[in-house]
N, C-alpha and C. Protein backbone atom coordinates (compact mmCIF):
# COMPACT_ATOMS: atom_id res chain seq x y z
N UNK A 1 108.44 147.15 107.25
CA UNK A 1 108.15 145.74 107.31
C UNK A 1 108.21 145.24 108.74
N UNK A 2 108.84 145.98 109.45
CA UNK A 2 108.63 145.66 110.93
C UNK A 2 109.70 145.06 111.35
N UNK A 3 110.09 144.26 112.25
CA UNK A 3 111.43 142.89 112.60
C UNK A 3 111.17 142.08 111.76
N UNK A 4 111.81 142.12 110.66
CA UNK A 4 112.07 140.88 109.99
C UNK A 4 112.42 139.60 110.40
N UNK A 5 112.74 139.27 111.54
CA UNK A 5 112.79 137.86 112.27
C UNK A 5 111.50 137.46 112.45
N UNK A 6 110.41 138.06 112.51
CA UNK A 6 109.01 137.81 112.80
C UNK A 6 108.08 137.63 112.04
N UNK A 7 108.12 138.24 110.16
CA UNK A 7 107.52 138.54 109.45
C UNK A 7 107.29 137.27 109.07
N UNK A 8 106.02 136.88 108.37
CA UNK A 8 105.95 135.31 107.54
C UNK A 8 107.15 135.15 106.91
N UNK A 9 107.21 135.92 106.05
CA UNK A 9 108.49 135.57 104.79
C UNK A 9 109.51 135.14 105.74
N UNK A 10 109.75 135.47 106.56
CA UNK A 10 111.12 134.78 107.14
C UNK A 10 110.91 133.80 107.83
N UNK A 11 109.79 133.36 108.07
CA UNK A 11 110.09 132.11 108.32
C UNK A 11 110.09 131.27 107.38
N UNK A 12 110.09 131.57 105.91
CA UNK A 12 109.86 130.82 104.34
C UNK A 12 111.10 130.57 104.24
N UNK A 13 111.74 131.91 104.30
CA UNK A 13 113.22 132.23 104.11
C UNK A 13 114.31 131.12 104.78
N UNK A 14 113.52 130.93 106.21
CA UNK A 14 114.44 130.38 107.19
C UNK A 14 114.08 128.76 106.92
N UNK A 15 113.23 128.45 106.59
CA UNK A 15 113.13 126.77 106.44
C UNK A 15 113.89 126.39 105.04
N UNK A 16 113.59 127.34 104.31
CA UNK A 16 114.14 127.28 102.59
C UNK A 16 115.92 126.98 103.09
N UNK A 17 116.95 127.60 103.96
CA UNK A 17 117.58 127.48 104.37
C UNK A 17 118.49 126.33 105.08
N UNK A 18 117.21 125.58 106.13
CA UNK A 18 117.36 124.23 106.82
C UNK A 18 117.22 123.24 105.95
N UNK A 19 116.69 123.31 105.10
CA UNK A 19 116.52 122.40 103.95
C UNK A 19 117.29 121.92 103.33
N UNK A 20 118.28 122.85 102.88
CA UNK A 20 119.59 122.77 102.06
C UNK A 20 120.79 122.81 102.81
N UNK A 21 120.97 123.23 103.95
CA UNK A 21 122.28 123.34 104.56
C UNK A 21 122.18 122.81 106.01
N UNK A 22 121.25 121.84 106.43
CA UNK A 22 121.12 121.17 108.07
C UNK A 22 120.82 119.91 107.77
N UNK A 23 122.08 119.09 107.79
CA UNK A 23 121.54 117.82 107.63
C UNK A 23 120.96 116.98 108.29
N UNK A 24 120.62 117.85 109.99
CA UNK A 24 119.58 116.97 110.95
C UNK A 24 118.38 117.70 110.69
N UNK A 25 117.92 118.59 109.76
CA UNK A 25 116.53 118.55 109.15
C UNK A 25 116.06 117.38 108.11
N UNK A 26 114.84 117.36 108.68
CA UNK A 26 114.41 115.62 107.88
C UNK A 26 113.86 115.82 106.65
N UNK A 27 113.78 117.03 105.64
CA UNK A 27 113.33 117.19 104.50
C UNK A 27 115.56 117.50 103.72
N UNK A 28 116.29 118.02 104.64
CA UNK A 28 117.71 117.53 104.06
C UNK A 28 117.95 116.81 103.08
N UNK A 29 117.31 115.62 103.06
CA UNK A 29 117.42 114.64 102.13
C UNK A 29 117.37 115.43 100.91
N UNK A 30 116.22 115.45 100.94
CA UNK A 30 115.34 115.81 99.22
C UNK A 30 115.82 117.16 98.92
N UNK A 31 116.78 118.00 99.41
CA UNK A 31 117.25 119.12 99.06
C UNK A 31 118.48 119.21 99.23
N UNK A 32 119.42 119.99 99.88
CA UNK A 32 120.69 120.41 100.66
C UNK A 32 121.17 118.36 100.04
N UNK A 33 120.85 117.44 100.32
CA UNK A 33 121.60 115.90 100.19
C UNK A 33 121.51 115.70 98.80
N UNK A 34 120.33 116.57 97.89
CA UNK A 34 120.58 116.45 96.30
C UNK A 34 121.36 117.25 95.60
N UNK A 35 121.98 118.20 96.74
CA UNK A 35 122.63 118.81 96.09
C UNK A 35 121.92 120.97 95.53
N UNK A 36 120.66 120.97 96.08
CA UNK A 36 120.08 121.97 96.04
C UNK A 36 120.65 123.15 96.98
N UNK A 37 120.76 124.20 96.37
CA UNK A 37 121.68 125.38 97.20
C UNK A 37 120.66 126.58 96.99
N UNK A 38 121.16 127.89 97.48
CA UNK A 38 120.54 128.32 97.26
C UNK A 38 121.24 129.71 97.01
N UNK A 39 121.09 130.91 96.02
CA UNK A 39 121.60 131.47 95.34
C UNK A 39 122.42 132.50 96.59
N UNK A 40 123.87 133.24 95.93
CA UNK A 40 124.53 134.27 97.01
C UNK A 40 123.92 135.42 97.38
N UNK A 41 122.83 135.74 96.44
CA UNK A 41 122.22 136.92 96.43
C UNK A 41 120.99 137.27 97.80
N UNK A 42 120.58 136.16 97.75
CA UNK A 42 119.87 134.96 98.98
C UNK A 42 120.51 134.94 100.22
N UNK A 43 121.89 134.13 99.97
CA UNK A 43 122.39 133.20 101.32
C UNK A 43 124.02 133.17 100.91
N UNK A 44 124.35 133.47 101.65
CA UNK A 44 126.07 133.63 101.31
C UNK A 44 126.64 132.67 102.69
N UNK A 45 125.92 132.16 102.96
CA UNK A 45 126.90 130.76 104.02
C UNK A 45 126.24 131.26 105.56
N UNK A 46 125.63 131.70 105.37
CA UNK A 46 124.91 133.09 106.83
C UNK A 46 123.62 133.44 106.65
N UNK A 47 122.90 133.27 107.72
CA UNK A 47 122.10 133.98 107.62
C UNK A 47 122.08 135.60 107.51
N UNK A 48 121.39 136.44 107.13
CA UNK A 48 121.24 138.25 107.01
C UNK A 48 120.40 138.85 106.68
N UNK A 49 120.24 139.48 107.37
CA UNK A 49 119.39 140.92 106.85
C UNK A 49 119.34 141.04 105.19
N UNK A 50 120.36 141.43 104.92
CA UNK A 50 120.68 141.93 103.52
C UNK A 50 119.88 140.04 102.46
N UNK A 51 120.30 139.64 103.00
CA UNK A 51 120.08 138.04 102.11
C UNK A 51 118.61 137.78 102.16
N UNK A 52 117.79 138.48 103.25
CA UNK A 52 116.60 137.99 103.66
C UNK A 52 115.87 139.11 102.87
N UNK A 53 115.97 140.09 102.51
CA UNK A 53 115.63 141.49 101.92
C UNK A 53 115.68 140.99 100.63
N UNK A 54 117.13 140.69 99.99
CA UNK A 54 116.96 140.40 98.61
C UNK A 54 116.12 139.47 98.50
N UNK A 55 115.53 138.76 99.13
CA UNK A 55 114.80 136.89 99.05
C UNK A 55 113.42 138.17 98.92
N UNK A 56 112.93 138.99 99.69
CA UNK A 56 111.60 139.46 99.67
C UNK A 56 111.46 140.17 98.36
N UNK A 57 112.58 141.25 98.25
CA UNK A 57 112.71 142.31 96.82
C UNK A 57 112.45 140.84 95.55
N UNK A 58 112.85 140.11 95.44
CA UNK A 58 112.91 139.23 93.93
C UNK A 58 111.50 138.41 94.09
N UNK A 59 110.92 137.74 95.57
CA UNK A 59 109.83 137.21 95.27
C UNK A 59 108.71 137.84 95.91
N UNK A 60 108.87 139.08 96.01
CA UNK A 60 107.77 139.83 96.00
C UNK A 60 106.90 139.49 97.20
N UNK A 61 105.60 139.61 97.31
CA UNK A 61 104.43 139.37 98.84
C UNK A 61 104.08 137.76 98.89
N UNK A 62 104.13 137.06 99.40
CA UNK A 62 103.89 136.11 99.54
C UNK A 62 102.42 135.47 99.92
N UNK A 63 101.74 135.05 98.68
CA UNK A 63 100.02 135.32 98.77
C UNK A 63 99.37 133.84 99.55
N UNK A 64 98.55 134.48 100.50
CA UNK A 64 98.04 133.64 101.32
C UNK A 64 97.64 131.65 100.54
N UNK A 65 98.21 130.80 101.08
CA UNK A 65 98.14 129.72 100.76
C UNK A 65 99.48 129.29 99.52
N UNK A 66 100.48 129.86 99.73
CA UNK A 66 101.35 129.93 98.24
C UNK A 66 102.42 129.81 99.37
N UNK A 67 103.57 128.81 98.97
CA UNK A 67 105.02 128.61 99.39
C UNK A 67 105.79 128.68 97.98
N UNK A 68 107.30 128.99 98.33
CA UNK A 68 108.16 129.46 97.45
C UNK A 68 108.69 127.70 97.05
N UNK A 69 107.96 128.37 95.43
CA UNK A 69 108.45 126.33 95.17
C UNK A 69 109.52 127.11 93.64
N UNK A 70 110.62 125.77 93.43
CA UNK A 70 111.73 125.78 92.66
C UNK A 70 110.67 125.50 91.06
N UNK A 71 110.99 126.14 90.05
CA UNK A 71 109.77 125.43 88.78
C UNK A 71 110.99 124.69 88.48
N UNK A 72 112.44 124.50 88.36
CA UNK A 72 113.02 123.07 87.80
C UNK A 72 113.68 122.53 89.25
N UNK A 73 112.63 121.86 89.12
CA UNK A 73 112.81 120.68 91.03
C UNK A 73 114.54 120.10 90.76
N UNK A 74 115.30 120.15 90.03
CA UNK A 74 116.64 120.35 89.88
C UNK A 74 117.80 120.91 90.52
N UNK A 75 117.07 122.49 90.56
CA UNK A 75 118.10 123.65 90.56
C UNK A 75 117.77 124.15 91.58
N UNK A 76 118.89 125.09 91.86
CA UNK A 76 118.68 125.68 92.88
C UNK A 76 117.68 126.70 93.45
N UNK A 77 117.75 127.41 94.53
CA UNK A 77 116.74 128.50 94.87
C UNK A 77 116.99 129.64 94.29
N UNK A 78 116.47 130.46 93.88
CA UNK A 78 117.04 131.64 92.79
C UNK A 78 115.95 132.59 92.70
N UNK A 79 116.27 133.67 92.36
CA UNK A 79 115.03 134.21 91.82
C UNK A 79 114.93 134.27 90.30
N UNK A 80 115.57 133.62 89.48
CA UNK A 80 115.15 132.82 87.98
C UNK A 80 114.44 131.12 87.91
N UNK A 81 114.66 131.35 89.19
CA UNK A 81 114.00 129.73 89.53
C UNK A 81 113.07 129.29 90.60
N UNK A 82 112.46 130.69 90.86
CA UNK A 82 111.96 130.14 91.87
C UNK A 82 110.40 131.37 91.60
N UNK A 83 108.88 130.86 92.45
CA UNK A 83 107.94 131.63 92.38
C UNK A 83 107.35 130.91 93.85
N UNK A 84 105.83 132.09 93.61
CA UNK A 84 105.05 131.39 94.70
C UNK A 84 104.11 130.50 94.15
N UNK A 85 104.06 129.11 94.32
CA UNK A 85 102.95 128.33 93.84
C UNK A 85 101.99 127.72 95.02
N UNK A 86 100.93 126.80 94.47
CA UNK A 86 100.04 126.39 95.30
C UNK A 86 100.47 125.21 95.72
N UNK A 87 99.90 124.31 96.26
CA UNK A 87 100.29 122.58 96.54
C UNK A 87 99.99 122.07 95.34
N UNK A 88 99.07 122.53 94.98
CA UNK A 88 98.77 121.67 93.35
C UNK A 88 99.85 122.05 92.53
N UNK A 89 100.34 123.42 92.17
CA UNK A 89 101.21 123.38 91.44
C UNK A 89 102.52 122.93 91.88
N UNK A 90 102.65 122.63 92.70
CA UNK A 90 104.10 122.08 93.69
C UNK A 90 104.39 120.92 93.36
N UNK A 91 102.64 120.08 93.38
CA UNK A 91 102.74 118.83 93.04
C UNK A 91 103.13 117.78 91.84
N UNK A 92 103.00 118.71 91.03
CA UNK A 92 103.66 118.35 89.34
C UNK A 92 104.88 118.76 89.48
N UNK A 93 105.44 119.02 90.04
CA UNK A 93 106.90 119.78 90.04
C UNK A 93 108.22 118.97 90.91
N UNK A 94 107.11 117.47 90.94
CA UNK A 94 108.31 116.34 92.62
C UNK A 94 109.37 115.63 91.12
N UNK A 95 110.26 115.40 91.99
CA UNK A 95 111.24 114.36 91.06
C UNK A 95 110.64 113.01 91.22
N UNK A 96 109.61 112.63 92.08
CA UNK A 96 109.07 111.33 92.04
C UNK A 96 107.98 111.22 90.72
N UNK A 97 108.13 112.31 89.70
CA UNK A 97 107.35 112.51 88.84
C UNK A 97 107.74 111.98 87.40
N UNK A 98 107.31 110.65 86.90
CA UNK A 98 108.10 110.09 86.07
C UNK A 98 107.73 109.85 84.91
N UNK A 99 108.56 110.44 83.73
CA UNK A 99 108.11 110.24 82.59
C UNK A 99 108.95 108.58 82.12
N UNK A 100 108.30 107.98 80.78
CA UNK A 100 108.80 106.61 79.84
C UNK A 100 109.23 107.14 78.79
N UNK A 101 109.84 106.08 78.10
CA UNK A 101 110.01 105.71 76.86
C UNK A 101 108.55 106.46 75.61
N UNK A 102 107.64 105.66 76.38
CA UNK A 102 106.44 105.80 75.32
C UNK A 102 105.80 107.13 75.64
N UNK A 103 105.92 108.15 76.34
CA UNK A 103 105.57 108.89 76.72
C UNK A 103 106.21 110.55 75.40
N UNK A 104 107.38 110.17 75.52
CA UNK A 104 108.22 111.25 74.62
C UNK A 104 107.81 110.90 73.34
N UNK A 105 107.51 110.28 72.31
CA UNK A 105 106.81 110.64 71.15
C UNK A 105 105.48 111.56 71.07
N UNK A 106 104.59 111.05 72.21
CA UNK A 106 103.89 112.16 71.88
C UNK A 106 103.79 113.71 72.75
N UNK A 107 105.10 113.81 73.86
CA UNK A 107 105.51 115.22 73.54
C UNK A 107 105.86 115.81 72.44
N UNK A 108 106.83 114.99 71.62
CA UNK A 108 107.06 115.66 70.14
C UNK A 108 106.29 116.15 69.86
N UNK A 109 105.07 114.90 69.41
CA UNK A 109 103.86 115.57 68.39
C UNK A 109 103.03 116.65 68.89
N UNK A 110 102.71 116.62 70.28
CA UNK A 110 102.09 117.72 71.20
C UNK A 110 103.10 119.23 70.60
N UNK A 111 104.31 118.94 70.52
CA UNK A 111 104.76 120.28 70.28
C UNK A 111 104.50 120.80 68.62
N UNK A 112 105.27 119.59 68.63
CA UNK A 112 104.77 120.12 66.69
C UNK A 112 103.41 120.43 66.64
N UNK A 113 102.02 119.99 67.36
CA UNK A 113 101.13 120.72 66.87
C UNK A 113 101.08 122.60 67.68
N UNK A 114 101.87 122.89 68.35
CA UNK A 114 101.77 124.43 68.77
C UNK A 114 101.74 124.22 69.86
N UNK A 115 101.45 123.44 70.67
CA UNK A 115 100.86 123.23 72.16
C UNK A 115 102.33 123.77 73.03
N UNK A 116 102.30 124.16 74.02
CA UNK A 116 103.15 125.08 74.89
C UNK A 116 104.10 124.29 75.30
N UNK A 117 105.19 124.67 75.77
CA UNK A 117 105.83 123.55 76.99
C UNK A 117 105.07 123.57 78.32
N UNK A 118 104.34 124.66 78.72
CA UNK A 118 103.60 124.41 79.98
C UNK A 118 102.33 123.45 79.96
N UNK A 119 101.85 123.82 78.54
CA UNK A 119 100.77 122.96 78.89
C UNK A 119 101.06 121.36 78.45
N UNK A 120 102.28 121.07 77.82
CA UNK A 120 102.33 120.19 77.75
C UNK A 120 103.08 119.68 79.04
N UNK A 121 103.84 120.03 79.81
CA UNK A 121 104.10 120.16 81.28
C UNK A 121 102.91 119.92 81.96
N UNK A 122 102.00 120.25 81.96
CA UNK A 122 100.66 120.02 82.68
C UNK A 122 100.17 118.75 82.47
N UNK A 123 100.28 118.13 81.21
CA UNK A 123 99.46 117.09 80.47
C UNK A 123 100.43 115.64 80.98
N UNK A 124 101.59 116.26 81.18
CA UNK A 124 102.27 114.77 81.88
C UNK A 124 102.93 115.08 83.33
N UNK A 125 102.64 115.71 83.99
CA UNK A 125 102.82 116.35 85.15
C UNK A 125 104.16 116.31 85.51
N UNK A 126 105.00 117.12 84.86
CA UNK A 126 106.30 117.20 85.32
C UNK A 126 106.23 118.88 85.41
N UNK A 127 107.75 119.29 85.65
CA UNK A 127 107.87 120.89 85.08
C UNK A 127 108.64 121.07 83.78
N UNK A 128 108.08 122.40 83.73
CA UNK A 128 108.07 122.72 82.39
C UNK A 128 109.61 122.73 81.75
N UNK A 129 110.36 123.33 82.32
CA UNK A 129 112.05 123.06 82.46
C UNK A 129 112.77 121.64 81.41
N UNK A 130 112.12 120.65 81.99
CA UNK A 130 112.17 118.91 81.71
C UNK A 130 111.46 118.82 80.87
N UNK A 131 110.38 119.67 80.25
CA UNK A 131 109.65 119.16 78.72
C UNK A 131 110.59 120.30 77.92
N UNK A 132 111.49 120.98 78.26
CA UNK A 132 112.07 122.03 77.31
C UNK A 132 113.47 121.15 77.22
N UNK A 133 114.13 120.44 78.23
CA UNK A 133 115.05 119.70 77.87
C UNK A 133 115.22 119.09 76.88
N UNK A 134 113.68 117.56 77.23
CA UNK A 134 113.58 116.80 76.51
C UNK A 134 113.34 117.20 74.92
N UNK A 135 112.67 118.18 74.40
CA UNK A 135 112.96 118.85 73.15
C UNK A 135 113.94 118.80 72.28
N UNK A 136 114.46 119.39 73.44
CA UNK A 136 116.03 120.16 72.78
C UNK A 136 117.20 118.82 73.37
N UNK A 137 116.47 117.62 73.43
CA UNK A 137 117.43 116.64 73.13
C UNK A 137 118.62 116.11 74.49
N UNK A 138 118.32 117.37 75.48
CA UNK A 138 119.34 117.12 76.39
C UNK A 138 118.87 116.15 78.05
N UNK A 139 117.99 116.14 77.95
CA UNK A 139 117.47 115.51 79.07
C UNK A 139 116.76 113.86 78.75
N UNK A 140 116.66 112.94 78.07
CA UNK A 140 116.18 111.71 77.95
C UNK A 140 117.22 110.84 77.52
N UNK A 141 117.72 109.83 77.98
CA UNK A 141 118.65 109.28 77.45
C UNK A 141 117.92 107.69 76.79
N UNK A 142 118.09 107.75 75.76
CA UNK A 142 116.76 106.78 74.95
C UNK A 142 116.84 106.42 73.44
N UNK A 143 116.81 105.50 72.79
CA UNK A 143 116.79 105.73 71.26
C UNK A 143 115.72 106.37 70.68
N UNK A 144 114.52 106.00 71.49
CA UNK A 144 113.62 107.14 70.81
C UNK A 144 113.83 108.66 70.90
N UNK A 145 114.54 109.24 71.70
CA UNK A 145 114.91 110.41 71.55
C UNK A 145 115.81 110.79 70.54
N UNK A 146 116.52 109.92 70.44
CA UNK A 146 117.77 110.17 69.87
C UNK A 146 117.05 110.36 67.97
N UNK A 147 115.76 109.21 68.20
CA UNK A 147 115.25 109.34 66.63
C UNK A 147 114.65 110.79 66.37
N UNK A 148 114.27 110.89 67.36
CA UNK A 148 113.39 112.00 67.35
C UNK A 148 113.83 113.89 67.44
N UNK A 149 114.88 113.91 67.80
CA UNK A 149 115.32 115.01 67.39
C UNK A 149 115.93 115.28 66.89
């Protein structure tokens, strides 16, 4: 792989990093200030070799036009939580992404008819994570939820 200080992936590696743990980086906010970390297997308080290796071994080649986005904009960096997506798919995936009240009845019915959690994830542009919550009752705080499951 050559010097890994040089390779693309590390510089993915290394911003994924500033993000969450530099609070004079100006994306800080929306990560590392929400509380977003990123797994030991990854990042153990240090940068490393060994941390930067496991980050490549779990997400694999990193395909031209694709950054390492979180699928539950929640949680942390992981490799159960994390892939390479596009900007489009990044873009359904912001916490500025807001579901209603009137909106969760017809996820129900979307599910009851077979329809996926992704694609119903697609259909109201959140991630898929947050339409599996709302299901299973744990993520909407609402009387219509409460009727509804």
């Amino acid at each position: 792989m050559g010097d890994y200080t040089l390779h693309s992936l590390y510089t993915t590696y290394s911003h994924m990093i500033r993000r969450c743990y530099n609070p004079s980086n100006e994306a800080y906010k929306d990560y590392g200030g929400r509380g977003i970390s990123i797994c030991k297997r990854w990042y153990n308080g240090k940068r490393s070799r060994e941390g930067f290796l496991n980050f490549v071994e779990d997400m694999g080649p990193k395909p031209t036009g694709y950054s390492v986005d979180r699928i539950d904009n929640d949680g942390d960096y992981s490799p159960d939580n994390c892939h390479w997506a596009t900007a489009k798919t990044q873009a359904r995936n912001r916490s500025t992404t807001k579901l209603t009240d009137s909106d969760i009845p017809e996820i129900f019915d979307l599910a009851s008819q077979g329809f996926s959690q992704r694609a119903i994830a697609r259909e109201f542009n959140v991630a898929q994570p947050t339409i599996g919550r709302i299901l299973r009752g744990k993520s909407w705080q609402s009387e219509t939820i409460k009727e509804l499951v």
